[in-house]
Protein backbone atom coordinates (compact mmCIF):
# COMPACT_ATOMS: atom_id res chain seq x y z
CA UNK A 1 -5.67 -21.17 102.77
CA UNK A 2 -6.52 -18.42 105.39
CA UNK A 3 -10.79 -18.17 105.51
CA UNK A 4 -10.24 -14.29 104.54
CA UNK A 5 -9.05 -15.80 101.36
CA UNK A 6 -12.26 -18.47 101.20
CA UNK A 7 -14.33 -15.81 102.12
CA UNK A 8 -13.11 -13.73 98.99
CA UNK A 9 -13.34 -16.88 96.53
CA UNK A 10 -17.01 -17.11 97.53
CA UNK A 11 -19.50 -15.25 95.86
CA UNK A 12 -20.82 -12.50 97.51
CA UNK A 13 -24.88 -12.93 99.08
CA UNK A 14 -27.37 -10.95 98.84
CA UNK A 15 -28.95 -10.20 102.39
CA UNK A 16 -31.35 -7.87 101.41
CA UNK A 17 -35.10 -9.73 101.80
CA UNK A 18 -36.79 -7.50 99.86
CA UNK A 19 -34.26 -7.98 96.62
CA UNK A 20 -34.69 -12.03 97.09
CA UNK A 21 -38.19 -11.95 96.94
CA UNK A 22 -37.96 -9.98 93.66
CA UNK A 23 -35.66 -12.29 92.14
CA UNK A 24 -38.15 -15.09 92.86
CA UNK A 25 -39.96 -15.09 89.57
CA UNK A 26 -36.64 -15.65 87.86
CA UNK A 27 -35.29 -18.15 90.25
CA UNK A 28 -38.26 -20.42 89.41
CA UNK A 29 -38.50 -19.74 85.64
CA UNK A 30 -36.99 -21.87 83.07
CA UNK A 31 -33.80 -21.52 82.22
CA UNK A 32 -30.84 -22.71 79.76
CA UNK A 33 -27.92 -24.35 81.22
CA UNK A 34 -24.44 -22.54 79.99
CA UNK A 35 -22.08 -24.51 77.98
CA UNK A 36 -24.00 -27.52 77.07
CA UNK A 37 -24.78 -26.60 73.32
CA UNK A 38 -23.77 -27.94 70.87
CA UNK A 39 -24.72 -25.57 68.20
CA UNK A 40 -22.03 -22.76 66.76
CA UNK A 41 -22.02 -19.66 69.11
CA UNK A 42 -22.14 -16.31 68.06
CA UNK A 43 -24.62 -17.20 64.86
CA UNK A 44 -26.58 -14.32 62.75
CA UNK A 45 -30.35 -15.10 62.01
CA UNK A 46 -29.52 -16.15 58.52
CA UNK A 47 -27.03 -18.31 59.93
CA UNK A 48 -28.77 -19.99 62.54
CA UNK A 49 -31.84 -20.60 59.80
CA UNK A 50 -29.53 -22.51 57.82
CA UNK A 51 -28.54 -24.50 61.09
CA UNK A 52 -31.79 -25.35 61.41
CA UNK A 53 -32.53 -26.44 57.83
CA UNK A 54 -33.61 -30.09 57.18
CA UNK A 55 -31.04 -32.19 55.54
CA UNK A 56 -32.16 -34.35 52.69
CA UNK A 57 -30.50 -36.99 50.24
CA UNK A 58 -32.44 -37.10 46.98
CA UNK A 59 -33.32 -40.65 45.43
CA UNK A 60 -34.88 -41.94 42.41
CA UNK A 61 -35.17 -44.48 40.56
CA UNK A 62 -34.38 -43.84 36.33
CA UNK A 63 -37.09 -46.39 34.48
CA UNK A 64 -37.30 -44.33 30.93
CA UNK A 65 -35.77 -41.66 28.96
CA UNK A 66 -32.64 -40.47 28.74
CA UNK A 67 -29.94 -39.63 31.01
CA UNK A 68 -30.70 -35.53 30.88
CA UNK A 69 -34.94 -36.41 31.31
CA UNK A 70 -33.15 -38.30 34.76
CA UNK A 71 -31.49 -35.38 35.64
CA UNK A 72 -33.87 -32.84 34.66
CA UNK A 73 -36.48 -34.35 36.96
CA UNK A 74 -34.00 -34.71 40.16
CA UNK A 75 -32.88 -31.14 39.79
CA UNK A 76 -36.97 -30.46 39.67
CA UNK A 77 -37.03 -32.59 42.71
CA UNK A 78 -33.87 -30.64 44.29
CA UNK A 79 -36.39 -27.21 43.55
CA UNK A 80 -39.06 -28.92 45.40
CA UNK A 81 -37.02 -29.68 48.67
CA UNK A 82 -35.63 -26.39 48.50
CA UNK A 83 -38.93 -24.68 48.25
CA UNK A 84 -39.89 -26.88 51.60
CA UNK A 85 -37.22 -25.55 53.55
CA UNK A 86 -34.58 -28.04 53.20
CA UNK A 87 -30.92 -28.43 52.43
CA UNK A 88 -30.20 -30.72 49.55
CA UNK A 89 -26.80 -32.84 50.66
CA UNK A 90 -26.76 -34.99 47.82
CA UNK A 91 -28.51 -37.06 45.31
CA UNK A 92 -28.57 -40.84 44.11
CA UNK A 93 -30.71 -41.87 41.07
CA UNK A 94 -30.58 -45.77 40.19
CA UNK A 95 -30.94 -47.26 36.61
CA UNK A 96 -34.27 -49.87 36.98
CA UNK A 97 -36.66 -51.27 34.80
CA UNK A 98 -39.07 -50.34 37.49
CA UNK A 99 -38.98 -49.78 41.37
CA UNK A 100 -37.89 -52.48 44.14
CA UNK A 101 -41.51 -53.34 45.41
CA UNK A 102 -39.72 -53.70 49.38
CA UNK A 103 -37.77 -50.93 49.32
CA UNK A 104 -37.97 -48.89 46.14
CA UNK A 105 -34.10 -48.82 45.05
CA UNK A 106 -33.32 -52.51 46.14
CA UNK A 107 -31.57 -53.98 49.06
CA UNK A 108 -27.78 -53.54 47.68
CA UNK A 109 -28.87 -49.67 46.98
CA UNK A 110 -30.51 -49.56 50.95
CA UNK A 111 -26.51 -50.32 52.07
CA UNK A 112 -25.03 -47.08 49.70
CA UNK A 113 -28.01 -44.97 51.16
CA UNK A 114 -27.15 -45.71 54.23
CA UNK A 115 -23.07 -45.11 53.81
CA UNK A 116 -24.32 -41.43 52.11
CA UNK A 117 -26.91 -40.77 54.85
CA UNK A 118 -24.01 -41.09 57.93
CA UNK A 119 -21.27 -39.42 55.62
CA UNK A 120 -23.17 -36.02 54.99
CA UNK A 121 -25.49 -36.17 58.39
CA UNK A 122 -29.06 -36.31 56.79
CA UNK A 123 -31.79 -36.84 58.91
CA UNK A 124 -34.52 -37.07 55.68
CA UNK A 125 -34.44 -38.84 52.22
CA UNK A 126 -37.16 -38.01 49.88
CA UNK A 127 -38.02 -40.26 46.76
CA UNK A 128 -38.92 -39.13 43.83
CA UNK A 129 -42.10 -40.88 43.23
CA UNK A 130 -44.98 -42.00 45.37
CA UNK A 131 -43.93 -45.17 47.58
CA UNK A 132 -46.41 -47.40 48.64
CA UNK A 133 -46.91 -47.77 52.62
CA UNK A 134 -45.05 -51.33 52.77
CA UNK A 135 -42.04 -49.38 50.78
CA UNK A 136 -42.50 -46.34 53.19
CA UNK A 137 -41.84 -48.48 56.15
CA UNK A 138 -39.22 -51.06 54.94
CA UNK A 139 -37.02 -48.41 53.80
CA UNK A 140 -37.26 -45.98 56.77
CA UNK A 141 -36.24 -48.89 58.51
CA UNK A 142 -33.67 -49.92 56.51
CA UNK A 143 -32.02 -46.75 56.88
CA UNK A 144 -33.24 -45.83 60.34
CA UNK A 145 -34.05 -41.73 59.27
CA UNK A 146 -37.16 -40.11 57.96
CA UNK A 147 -38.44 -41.32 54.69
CA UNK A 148 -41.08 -39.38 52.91
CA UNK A 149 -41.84 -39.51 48.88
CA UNK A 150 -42.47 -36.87 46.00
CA UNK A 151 -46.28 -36.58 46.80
CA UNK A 152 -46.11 -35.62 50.59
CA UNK A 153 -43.39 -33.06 50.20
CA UNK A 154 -45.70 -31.81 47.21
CA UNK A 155 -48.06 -31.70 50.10
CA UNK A 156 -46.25 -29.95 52.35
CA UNK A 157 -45.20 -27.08 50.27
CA UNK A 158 -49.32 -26.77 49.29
CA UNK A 159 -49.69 -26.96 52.93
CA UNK A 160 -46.78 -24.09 53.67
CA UNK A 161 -48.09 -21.84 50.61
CA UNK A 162 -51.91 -21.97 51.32
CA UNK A 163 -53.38 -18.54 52.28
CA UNK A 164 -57.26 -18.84 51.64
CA UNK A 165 -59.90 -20.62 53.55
CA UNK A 166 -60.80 -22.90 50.70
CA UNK A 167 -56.99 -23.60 49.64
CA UNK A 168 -56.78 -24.49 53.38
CA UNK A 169 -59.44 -26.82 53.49
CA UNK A 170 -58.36 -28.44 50.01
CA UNK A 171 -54.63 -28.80 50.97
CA UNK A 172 -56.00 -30.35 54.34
CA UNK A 173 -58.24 -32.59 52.43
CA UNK A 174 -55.44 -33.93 50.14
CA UNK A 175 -52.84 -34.57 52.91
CA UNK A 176 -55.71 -36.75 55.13
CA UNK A 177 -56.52 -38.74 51.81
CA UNK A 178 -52.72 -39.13 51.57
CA UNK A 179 -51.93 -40.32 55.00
CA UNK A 180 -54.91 -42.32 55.98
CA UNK A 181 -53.61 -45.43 53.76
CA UNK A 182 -50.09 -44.65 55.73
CA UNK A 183 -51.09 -44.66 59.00
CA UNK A 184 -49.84 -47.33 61.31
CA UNK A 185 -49.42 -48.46 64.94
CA UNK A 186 -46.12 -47.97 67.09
CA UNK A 187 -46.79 -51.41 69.07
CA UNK A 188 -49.22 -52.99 71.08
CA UNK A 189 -49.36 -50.28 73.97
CA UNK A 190 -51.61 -48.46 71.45
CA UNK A 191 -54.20 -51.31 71.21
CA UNK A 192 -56.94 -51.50 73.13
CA UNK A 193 -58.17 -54.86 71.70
CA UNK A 194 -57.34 -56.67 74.91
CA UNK A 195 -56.87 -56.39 78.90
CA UNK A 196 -57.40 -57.59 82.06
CA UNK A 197 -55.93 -61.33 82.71
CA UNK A 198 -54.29 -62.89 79.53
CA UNK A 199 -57.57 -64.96 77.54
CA UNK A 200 -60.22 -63.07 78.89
CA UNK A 201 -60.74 -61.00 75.97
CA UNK A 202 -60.37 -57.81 78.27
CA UNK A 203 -62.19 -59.01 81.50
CA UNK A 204 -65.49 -58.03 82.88
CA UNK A 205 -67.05 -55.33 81.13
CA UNK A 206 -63.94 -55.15 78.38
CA UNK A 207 -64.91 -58.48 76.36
CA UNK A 208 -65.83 -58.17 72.95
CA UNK A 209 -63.44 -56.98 69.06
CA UNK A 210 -62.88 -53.37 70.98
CA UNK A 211 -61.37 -50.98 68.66
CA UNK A 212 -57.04 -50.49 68.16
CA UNK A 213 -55.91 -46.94 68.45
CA UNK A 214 -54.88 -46.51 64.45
CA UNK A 215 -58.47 -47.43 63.89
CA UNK A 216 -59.46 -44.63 66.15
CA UNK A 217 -57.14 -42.74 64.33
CA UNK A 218 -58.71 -43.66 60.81
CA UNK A 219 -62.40 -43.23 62.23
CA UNK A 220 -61.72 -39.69 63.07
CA UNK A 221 -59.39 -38.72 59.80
CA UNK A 222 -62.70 -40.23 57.60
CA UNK A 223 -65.09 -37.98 60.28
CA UNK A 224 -62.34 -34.74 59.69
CA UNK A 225 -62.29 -35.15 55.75
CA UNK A 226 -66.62 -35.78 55.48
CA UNK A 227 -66.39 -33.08 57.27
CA UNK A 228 -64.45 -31.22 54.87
CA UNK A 229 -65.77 -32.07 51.95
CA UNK A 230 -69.02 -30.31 52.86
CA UNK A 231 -67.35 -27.44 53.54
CA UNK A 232 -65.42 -27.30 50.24
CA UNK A 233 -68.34 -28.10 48.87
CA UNK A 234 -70.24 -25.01 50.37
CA UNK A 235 -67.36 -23.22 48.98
CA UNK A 236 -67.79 -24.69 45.40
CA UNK A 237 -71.09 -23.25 45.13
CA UNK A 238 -69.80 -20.09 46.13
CA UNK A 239 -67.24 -20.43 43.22
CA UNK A 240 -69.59 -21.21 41.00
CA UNK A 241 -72.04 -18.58 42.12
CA UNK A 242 -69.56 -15.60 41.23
CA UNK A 243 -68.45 -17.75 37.85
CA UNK A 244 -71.77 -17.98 36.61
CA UNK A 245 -72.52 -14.08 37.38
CA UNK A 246 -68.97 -13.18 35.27
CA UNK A 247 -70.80 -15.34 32.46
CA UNK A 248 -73.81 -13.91 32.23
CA UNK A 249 -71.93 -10.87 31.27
CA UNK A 250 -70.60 -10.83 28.14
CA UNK A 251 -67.12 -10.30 29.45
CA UNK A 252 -64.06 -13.08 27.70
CA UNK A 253 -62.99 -15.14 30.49
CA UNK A 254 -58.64 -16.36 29.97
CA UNK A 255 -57.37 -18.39 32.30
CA UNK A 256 -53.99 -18.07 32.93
CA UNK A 257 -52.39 -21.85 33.16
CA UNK A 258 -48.89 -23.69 33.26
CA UNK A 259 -46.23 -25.37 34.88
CA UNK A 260 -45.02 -24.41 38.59
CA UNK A 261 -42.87 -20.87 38.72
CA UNK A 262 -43.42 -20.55 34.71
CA UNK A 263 -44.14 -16.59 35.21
CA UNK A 264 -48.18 -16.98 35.66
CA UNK A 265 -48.36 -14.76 38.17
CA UNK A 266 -45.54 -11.79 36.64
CA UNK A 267 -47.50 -12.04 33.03
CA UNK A 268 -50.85 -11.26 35.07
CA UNK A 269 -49.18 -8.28 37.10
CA UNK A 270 -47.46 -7.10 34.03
CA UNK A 271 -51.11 -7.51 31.61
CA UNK A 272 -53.21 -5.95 34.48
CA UNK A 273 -51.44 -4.30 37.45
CA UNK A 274 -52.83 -6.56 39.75
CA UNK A 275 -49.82 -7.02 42.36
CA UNK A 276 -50.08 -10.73 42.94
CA UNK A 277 -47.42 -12.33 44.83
CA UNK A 278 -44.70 -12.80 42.78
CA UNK A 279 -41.83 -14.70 44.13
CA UNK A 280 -38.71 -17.42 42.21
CA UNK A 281 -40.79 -20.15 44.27
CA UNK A 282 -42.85 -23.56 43.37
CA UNK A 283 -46.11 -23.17 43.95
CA UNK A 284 -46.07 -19.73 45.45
CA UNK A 285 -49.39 -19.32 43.66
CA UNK A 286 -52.33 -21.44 45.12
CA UNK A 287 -55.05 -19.03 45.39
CA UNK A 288 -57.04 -17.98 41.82
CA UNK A 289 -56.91 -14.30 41.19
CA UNK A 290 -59.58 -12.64 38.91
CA UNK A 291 -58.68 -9.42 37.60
CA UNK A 292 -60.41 -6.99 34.80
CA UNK A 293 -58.21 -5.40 32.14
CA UNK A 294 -59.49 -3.62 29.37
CA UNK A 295 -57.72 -4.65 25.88
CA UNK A 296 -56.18 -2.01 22.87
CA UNK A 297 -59.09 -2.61 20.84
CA UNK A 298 -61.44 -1.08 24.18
CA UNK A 299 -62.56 -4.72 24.66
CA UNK A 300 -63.23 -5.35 28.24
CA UNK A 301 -62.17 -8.93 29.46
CA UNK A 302 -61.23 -11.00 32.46
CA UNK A 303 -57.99 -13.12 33.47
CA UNK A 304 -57.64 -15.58 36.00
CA UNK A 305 -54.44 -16.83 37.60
CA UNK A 306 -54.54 -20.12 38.37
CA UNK A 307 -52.38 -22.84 40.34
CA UNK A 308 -49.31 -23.94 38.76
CA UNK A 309 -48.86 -27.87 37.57
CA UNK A 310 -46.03 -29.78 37.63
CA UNK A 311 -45.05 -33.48 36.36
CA UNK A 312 -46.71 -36.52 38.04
CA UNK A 313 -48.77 -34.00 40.27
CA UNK A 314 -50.67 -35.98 42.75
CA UNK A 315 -54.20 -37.17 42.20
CA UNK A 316 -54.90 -36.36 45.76
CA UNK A 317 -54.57 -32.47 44.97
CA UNK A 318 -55.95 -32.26 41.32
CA UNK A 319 -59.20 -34.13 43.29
CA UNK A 320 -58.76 -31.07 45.88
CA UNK A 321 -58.17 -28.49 43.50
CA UNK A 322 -61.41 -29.34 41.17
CA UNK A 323 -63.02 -26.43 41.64
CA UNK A 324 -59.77 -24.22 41.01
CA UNK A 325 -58.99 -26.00 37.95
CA UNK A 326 -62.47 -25.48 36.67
CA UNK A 327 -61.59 -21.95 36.84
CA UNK A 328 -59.49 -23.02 33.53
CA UNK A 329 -62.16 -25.38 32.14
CA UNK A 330 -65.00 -22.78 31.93
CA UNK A 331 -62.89 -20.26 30.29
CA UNK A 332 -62.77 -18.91 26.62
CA UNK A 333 -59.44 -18.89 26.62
CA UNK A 334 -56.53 -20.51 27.62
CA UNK A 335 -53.03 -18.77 28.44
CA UNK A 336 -50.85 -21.91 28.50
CA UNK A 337 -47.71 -20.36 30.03
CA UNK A 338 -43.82 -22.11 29.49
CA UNK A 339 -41.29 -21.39 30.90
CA UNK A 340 -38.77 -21.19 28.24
CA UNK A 341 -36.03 -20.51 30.54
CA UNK A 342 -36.61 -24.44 31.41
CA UNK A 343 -34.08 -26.52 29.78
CA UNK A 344 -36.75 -29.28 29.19
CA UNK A 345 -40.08 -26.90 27.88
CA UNK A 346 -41.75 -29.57 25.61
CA UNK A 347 -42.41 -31.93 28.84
CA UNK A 348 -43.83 -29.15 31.06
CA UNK A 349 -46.22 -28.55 27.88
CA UNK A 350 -47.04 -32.65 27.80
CA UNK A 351 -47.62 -32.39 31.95
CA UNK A 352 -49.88 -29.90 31.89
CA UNK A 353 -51.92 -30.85 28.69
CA UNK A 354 -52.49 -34.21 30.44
CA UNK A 355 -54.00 -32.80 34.04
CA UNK A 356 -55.83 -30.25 31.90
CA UNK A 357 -57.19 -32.84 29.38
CA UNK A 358 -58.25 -35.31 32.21
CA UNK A 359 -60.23 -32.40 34.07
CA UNK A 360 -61.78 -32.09 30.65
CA UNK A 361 -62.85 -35.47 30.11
CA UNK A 362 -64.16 -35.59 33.90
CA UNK A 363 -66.33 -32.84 33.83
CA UNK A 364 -67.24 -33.30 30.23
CA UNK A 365 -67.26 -29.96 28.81
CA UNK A 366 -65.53 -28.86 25.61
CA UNK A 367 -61.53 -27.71 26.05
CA UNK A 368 -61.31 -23.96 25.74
CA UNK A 369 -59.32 -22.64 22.91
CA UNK A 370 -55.59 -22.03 23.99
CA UNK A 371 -52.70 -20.16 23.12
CA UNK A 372 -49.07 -21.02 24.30
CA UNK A 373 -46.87 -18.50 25.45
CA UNK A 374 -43.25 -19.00 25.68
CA UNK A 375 -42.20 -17.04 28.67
CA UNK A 376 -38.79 -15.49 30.24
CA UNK A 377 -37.19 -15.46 26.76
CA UNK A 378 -34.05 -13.14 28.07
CA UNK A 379 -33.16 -16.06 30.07
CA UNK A 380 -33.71 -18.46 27.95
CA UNK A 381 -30.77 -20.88 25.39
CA UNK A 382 -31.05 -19.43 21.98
CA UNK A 383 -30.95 -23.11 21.05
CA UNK A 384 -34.24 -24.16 23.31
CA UNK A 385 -35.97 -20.89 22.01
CA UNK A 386 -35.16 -22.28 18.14
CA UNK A 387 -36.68 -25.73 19.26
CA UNK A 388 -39.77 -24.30 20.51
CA UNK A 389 -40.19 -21.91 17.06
CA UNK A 390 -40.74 -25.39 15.17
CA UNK A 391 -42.75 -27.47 17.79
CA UNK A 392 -44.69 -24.14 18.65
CA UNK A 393 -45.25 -22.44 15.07
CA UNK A 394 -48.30 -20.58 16.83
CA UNK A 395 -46.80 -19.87 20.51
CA UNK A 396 -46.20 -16.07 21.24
CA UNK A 397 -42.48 -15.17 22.80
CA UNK A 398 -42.44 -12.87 25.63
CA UNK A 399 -40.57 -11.77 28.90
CA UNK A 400 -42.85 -10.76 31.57
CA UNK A 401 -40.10 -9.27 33.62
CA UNK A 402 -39.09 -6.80 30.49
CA UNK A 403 -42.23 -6.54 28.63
CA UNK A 404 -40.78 -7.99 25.42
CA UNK A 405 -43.41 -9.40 23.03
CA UNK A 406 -46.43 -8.35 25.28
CA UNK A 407 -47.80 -6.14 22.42
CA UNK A 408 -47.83 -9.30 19.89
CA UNK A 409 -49.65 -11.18 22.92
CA UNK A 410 -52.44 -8.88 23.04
CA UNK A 411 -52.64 -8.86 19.63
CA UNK A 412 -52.99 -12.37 19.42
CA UNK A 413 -55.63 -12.23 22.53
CA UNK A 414 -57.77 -9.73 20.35
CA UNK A 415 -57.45 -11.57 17.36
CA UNK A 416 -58.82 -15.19 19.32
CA UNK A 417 -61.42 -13.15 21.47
CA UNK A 418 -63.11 -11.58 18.28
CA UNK A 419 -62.76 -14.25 15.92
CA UNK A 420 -66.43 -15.18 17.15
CA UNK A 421 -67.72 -11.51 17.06
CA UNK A 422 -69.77 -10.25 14.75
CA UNK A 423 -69.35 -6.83 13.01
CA UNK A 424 -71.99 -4.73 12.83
CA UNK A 425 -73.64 -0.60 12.35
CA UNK A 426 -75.87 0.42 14.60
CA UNK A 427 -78.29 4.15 14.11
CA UNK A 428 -78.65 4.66 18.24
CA UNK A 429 -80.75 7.88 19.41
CA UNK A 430 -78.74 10.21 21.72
CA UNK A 431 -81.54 9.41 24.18
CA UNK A 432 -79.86 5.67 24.58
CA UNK A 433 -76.71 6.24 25.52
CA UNK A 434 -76.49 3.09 27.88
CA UNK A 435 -76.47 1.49 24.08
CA UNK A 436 -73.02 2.85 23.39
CA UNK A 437 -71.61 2.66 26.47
CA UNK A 438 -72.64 -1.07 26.56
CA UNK A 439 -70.89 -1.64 22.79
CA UNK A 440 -68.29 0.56 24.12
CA UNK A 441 -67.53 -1.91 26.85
CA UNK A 442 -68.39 -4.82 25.30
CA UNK A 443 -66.89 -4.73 21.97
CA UNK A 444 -64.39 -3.30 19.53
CA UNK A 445 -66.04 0.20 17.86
CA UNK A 446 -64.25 0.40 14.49
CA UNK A 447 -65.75 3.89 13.40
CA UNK A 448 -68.28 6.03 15.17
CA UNK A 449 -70.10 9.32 13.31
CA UNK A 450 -73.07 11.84 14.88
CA UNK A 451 -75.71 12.09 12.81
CA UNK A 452 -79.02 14.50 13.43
CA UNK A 453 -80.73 11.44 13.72
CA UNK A 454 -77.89 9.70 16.14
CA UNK A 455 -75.24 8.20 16.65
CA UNK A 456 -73.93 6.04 13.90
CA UNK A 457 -71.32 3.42 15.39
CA UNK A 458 -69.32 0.03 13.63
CA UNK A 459 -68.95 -2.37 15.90
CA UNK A 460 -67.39 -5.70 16.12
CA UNK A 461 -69.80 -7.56 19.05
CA UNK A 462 -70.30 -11.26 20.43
CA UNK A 463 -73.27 -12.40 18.81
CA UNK A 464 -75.58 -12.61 22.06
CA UNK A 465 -74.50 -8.98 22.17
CA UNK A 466 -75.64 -7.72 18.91
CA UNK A 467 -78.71 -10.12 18.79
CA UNK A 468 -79.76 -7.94 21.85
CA UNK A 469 -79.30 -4.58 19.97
CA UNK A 470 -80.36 -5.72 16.99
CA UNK A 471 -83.49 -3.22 16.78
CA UNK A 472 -81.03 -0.53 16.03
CA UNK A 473 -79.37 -1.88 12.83
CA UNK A 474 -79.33 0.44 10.01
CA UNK A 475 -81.14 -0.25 6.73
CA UNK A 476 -79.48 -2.81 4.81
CA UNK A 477 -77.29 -4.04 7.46
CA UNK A 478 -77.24 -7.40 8.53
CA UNK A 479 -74.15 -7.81 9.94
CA UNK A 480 -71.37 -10.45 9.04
CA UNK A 481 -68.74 -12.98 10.84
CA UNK A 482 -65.84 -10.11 11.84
């Protein structure tokens, strides 16, 4: 080879100083080596999101019920990886009287696990159920990829979802009660219970218990949630502040309550207008939103939209969430919303009846009255819909995406809400018209009539109400239970 041939297979150089020093910056800066990915080339965003998606194998272990209750809850549990951000490879459930206390599904079970895990490429398996830490570590070890149970992915979507500074602080709170039982050490270069030459307890200076790193770790985690606990606390009273100032009103309080992605938030929007986040997501709703609407009857009231429930939810969050899920205690009354597109409805009835009743029973107070409404009926099997007509006799059947049935729930609303009220005729002088306006707002006016000596109105009014306007009460009237 001639060198005018080298010469032209070499690249050509730059001899201008003035360009080199420009191209300093980038010389020095980091940069990606060509041709050593091993990732698809020439992805879209969506594409290279679902690259990037955790991949999970489902497990659980099937104690009670039937065969569909088993299934029913591991296609819940599919919905809850999803809703993380993960991509569901496949799913094992075992037949137990109750869980392996070493590994949860047994040690013949850890070998099939293990066969699945290398066949589809999973790098996560989630349990459906809340494993203890000695099962935690035995059966990440067993099957040498990340092992995480039912609670902290619950966790971690509460943690992905949370907007609010309190729903922050609560979802932060629940995660540290979570993992402070869980922590652990990753060999002795994290202790610092000894040093120096070997039986000198550390040397000169170093002698004495000294303190390991994961008890660091828990001393700060216990500082972190005192610390938080004050601050939810602070925001409590806050809570309560604003509760107690919608009470002293006479304005009906419903709480809006139910499983996870029943169609809370859609029956609020559609009732009220309010423009909550509405999305086909667990737990999308974590934040209670208030919102005024004024009835058919002209009765003013208020509705709350509350966090969704779902089966075995963790104590860790319904201790977090107290002051949310008072929201539904203190109310008058209860929107129990099912999601009748579900093909189990009855058990995400029990679920949430159980959290609600145990909040009762904590803070002692009476359970508000409640009405169950069967929701998404145009998606819903003609055969579930016929079950829930018997085991529901009273429920109301609506579709918050369509509007079907909505006028038979506000009837129903107006019928509970002034089945307390009492009905009543006041005389009122024209010169106190912030009297009708007030029974305006605050009640249902069944006839009004102007009179030379004012203006005659039938009212139907809470009885604190009309005990406070009870100086203008006609002759002879002494009102009645409406």
């Amino acid at each position: 080879m001639t060198n005018e041939s080298r010469a032209a297979d070499r690249p050509l150089r730059n001899l201008d100083p003035s360009i080199g020093e420009l191209q300093l910056e980038e010389r020095s800066s980091l940069r990606r080596v060509a041709g050593l990915s091993t990732e698809l080339q020439d992805v879209n965003d969506a594409e290279y999101r679902q690259l990037r998606l955790e991949r999970v194998v489902l497990v659980g272990v099937w104690t009670e019920g039937s065969s569909a209750q088993a299934d029913a809850a591991m296609a819940e549990l599919a919905q809850l990886a999803e809703t993380a951000g993960s991509d569901v490879c496949d799913a094992l459930i075992q037949r137990r009287d109750k869980p392996d206390a070493s590994t949860y599904i047994g040690s013949g079970k850890v070998s099939v696990l293990r066969d699945v895990i290398a066949a589809t490429g999973a790098d996560t398996v989630i349990c459906d159920g809340e494993l203890t830490p000695g099962q935690l570590i035995s059966l990440e070890k067993a099957v040498n990829v990340k092992v995480i149970d039912r609670t902290a992915l619950i966790l971690d979507i509460f943690a992905q979802h949370a907007t609010s500074r309190e729903g922050k602080a609560q979802v932060s709170l629940a995660q540290m009660e979570y993992m402070l039982p869980r922590l652990r050490g990753w060999g002795e270069s994290l202790s610092r219970q000894a040093g120096g030459r070997a039986g000198s307890n550390g040397g000169v200076g170093l002698r004495g218990p000294g303190e390991t790193k994961i008890e660091t770790d828990r001393r700060r985690i216990r500082e972190r949630m005192a610390k938080l606990r004050r601050e939810i606390k602070g925001m409590k009273q806050a809570r309560d502040t604003k509760r107690h100032r919608r009470r002293a009103t006479p304005v009906p309080s419903i709480a809006i309550a139910g499983y996870t992605n029943a169609g809370k938030s859609s029956l609020l929007n559609r009732i009220t207008g309010a423009g909550v986040l509405v999305q086909n997501a667990l737990f999308a709703t974590l934040d209670p939103t208030t919102r005024r609407a004024d009835l058919p009857d002209g009765r003013t009231v208020v509705f709350t939209d509350t966090v969704g429930f779902v089966r075995h939810l963790p104590t860790q969050l319904v201790e977090a969430f107290r002051s949310t899920l008072e929201e539904v205690v203190d109310s008058e009354l209860l929107l129990h919303v099912v999601d009748g597109s579900d093909p189990m409805p009855l058990h995400q009835i029990e679920a949430v009846r159980r959290v609600i009743n145990d909040v009762v029973e904590e803070q002692g107070a009476e359970r508000p009255r409640e009405l169950v409404v069967i929701n998404k009926i145009d998606a819903a099997d003609p055969l579930v819909l016929t079950e829930l007509h018997h085991a529901v006799p009273d429920g109301v059947f609506v579709s918050a995406a369509t509007g079907e049935g909505m006028d038979e729930l506000l009837g129903a609303i107006m019928d509970i809400i002034a089945s307390g009220d009492t009905e009543v005729t006041l005389l009122v002088p024209y010169c106190r018209g912030e009297v009708i306006s007030r029974v305006h707002a605050e009640g249902a006016v069944l006839a009004e009539a102007h009179t030379q000596e004012g203006t005659r109105i039938t009212v139907r009014l809470p009885q604190s109400v009309a005990g406070e306007v009870s100086e203008f009460l006609t002759d002879g009237t002494h009102g009645g239970a409406a």
